[in-house]
PDB file of N, CA and C in Angstrom:
ATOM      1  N   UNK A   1       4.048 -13.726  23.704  1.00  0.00           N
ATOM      2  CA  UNK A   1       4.204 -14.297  22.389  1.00  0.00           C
ATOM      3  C   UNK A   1       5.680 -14.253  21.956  1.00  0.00           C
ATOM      4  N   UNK A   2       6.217 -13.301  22.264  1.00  0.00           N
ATOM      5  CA  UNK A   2       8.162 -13.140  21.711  1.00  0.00           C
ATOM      6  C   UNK A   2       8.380 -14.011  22.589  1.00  0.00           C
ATOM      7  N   UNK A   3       7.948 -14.269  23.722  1.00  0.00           N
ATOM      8  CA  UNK A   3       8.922 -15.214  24.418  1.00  0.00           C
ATOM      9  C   UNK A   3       8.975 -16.679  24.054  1.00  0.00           C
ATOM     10  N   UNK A   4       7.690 -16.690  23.655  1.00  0.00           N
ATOM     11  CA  UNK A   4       7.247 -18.342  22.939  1.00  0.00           C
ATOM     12  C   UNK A   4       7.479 -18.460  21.597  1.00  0.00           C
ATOM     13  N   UNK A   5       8.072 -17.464  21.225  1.00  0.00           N
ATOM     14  CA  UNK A   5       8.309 -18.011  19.694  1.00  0.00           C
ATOM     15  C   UNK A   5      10.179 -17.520  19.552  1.00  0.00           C
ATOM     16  N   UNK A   6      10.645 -16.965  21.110  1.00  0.00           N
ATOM     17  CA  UNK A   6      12.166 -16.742  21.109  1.00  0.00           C
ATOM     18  C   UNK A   6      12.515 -15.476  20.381  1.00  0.00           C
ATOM     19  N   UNK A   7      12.161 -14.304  19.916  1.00  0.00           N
ATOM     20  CA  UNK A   7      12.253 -13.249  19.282  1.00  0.00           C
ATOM     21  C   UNK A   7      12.112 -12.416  20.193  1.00  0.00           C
ATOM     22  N   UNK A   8      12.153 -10.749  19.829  1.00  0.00           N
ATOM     23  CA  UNK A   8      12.205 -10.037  20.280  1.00  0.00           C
ATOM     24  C   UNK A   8      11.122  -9.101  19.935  1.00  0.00           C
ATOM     25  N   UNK A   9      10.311  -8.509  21.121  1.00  0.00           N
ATOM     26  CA  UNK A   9       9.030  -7.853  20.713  1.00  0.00           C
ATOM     27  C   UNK A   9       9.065  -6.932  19.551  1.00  0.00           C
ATOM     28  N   UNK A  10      10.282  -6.141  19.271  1.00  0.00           N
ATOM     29  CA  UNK A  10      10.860  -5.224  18.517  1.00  0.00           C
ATOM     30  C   UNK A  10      10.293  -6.517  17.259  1.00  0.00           C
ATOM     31  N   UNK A  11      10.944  -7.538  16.779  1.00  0.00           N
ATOM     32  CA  UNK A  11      10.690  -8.241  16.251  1.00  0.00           C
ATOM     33  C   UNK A  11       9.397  -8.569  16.043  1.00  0.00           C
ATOM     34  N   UNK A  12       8.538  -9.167  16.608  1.00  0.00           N
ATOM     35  CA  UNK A  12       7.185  -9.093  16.180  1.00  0.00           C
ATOM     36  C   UNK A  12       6.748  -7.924  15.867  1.00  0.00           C
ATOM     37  N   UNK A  13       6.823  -6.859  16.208  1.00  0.00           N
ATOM     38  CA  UNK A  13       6.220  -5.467  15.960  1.00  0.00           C
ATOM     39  C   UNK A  13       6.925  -5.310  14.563  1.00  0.00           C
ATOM     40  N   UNK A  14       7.868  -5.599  13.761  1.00  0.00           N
ATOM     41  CA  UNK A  14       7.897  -5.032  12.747  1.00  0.00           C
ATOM     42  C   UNK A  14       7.124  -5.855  11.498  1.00  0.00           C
ATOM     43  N   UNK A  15       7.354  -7.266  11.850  1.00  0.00           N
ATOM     44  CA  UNK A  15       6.556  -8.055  11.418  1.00  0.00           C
ATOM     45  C   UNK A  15       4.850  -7.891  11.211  1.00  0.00           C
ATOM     46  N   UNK A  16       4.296  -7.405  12.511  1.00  0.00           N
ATOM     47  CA  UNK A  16       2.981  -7.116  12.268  1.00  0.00           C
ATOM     48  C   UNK A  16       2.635  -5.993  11.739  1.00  0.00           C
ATOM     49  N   UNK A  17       3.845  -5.256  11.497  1.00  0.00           N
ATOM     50  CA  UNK A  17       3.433  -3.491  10.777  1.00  0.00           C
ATOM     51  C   UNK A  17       3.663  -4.218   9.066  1.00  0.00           C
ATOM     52  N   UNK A  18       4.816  -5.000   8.678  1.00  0.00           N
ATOM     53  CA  UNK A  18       5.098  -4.899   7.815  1.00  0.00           C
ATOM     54  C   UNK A  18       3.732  -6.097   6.729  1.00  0.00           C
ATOM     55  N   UNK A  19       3.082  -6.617   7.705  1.00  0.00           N
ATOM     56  CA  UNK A  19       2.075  -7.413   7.703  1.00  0.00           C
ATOM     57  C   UNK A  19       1.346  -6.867   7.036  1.00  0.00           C
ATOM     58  N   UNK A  20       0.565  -6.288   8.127  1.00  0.00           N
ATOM     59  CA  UNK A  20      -0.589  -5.172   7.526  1.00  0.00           C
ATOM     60  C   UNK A  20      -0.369  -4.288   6.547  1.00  0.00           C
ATOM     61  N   UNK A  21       0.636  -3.129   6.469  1.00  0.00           N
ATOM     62  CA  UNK A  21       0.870  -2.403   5.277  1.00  0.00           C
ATOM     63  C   UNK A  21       0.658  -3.472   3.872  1.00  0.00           C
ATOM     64  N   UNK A  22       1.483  -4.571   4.083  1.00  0.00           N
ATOM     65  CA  UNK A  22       1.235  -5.131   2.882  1.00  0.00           C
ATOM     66  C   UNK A  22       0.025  -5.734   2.451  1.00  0.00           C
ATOM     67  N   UNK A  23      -0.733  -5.963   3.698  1.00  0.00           N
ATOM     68  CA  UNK A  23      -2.557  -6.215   2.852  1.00  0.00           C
ATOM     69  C   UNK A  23      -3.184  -5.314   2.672  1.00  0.00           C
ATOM     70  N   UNK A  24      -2.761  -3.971   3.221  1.00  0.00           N
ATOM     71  CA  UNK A  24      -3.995  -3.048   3.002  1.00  0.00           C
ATOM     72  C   UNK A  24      -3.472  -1.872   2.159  1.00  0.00           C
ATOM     73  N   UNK A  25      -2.284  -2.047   1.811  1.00  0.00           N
ATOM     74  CA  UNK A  25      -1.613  -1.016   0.783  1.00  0.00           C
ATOM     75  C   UNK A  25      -2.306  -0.969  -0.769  1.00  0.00           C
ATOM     76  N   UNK A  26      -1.552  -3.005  -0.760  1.00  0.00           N
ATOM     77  CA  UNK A  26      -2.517  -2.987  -2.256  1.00  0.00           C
ATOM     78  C   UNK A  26      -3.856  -2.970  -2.897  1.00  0.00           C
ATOM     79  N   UNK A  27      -4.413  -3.251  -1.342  1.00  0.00           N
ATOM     80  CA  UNK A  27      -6.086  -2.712  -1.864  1.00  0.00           C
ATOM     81  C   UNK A  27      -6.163  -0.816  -2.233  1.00  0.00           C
ATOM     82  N   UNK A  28      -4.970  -0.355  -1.716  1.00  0.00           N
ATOM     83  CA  UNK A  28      -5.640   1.498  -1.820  1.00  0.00           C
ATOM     84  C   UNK A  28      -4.696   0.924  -3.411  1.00  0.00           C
ATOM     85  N   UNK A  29      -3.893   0.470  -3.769  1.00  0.00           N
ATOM     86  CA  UNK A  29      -3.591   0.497  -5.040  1.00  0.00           C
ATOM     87  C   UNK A  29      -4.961   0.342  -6.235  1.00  0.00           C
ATOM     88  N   UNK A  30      -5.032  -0.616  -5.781  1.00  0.00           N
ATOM     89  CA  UNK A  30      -6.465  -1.152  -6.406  1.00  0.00           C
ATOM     90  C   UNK A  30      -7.621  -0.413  -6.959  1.00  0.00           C
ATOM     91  N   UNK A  31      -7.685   0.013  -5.550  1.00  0.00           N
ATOM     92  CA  UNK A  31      -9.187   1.187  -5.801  1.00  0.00           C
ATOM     93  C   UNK A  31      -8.464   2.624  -6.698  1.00  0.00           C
ATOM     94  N   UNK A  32      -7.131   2.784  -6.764  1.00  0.00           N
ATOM     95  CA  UNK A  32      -6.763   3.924  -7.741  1.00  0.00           C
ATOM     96  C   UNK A  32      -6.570   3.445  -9.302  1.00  0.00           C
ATOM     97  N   UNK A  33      -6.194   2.236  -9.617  1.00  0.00           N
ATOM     98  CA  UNK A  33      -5.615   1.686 -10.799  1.00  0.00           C
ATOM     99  C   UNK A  33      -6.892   2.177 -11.850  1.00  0.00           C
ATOM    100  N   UNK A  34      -6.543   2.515 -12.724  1.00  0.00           N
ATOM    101  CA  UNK A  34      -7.304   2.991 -13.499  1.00  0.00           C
ATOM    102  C   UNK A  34      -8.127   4.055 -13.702  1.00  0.00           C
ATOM    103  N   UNK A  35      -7.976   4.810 -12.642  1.00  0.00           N
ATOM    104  CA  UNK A  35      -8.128   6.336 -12.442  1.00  0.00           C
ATOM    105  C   UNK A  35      -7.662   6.919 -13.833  1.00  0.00           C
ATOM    106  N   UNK A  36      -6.619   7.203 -13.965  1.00  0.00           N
ATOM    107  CA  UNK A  36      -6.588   8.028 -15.109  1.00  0.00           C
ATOM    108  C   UNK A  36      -6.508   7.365 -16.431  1.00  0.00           C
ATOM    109  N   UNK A  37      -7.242   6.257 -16.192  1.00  0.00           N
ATOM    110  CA  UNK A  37      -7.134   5.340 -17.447  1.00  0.00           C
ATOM    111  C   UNK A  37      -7.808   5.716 -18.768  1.00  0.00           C
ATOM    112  N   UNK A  38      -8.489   7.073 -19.099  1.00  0.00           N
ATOM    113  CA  UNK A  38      -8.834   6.989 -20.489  1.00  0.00           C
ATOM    114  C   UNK A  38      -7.682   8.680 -20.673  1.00  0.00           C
ATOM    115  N   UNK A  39      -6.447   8.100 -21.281  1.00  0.00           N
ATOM    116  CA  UNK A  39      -5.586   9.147 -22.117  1.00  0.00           C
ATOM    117  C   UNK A  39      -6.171  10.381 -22.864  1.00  0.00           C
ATOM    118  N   UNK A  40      -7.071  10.639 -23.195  1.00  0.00           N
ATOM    119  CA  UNK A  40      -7.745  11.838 -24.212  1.00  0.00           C
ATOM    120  C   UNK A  40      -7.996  12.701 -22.664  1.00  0.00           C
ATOM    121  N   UNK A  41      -8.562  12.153 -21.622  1.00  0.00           N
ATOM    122  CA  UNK A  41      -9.123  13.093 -20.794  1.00  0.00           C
ATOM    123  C   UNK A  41      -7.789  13.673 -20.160  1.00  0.00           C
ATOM    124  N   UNK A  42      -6.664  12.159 -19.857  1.00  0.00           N
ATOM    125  CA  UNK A  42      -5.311  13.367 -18.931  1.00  0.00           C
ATOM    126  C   UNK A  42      -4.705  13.992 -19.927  1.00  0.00           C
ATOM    127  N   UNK A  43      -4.503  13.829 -21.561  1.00  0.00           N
ATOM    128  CA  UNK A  43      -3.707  14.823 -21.860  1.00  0.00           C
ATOM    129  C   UNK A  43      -4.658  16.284 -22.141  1.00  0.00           C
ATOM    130  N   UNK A  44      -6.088  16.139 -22.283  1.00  0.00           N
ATOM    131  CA  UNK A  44      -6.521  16.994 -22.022  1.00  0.00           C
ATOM    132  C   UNK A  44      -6.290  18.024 -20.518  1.00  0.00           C
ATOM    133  N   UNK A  45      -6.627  17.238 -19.311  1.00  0.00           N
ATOM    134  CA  UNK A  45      -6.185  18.130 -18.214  1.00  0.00           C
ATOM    135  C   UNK A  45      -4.788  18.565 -18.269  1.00  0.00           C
ATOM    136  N   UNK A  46      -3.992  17.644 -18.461  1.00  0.00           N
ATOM    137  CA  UNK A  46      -2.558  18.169 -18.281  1.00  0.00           C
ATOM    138  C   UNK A  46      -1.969  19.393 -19.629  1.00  0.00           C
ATOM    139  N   UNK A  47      -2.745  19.632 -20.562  1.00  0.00           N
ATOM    140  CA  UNK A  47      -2.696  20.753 -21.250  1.00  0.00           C
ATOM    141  C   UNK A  47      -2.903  21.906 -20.885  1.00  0.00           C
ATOM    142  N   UNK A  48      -4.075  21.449 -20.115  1.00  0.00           N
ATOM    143  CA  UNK A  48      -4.352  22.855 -19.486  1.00  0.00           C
ATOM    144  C   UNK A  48      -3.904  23.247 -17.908  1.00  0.00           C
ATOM    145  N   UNK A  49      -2.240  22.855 -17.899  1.00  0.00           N
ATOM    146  CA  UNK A  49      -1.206  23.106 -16.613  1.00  0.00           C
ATOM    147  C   UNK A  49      -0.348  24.389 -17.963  1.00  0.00           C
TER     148      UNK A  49
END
C-alpha cells in the first residue's frame, strides 16, 4: 500500500494511529460528558476532600 500510494510505511502508520484515536477517543469523551453534571452533588463530594 506505501508503495502504491508513494509514502512511507512510517507514514501510513501514523496516519492509521492518528485515525483511529480520533474515532474512538471522542466516543470515551462522550460516554463521560456529563458525569459530574448535577453541581450540588460535586460540590458536595469535593467538600468533603
Amino acid at each position: 500500500m506505501a508503495k502504491s500510494k508513494k509514502v512511507s510505511r512510517a507514514s501510513l502508520i501514523r496516519k492509521a494511529v492518528n485515525d483511529f484515536l480520533n474515532r474512538h477517543d471522542r466516543t470515551k469523551e462522550a460516554e463521560a460528558f456529563g458525569l459530574w453534571g448535577n453541581i450540588e452533588y460535586q460540590d458536595k463530594v469535593r467538600s468533603e476532600w
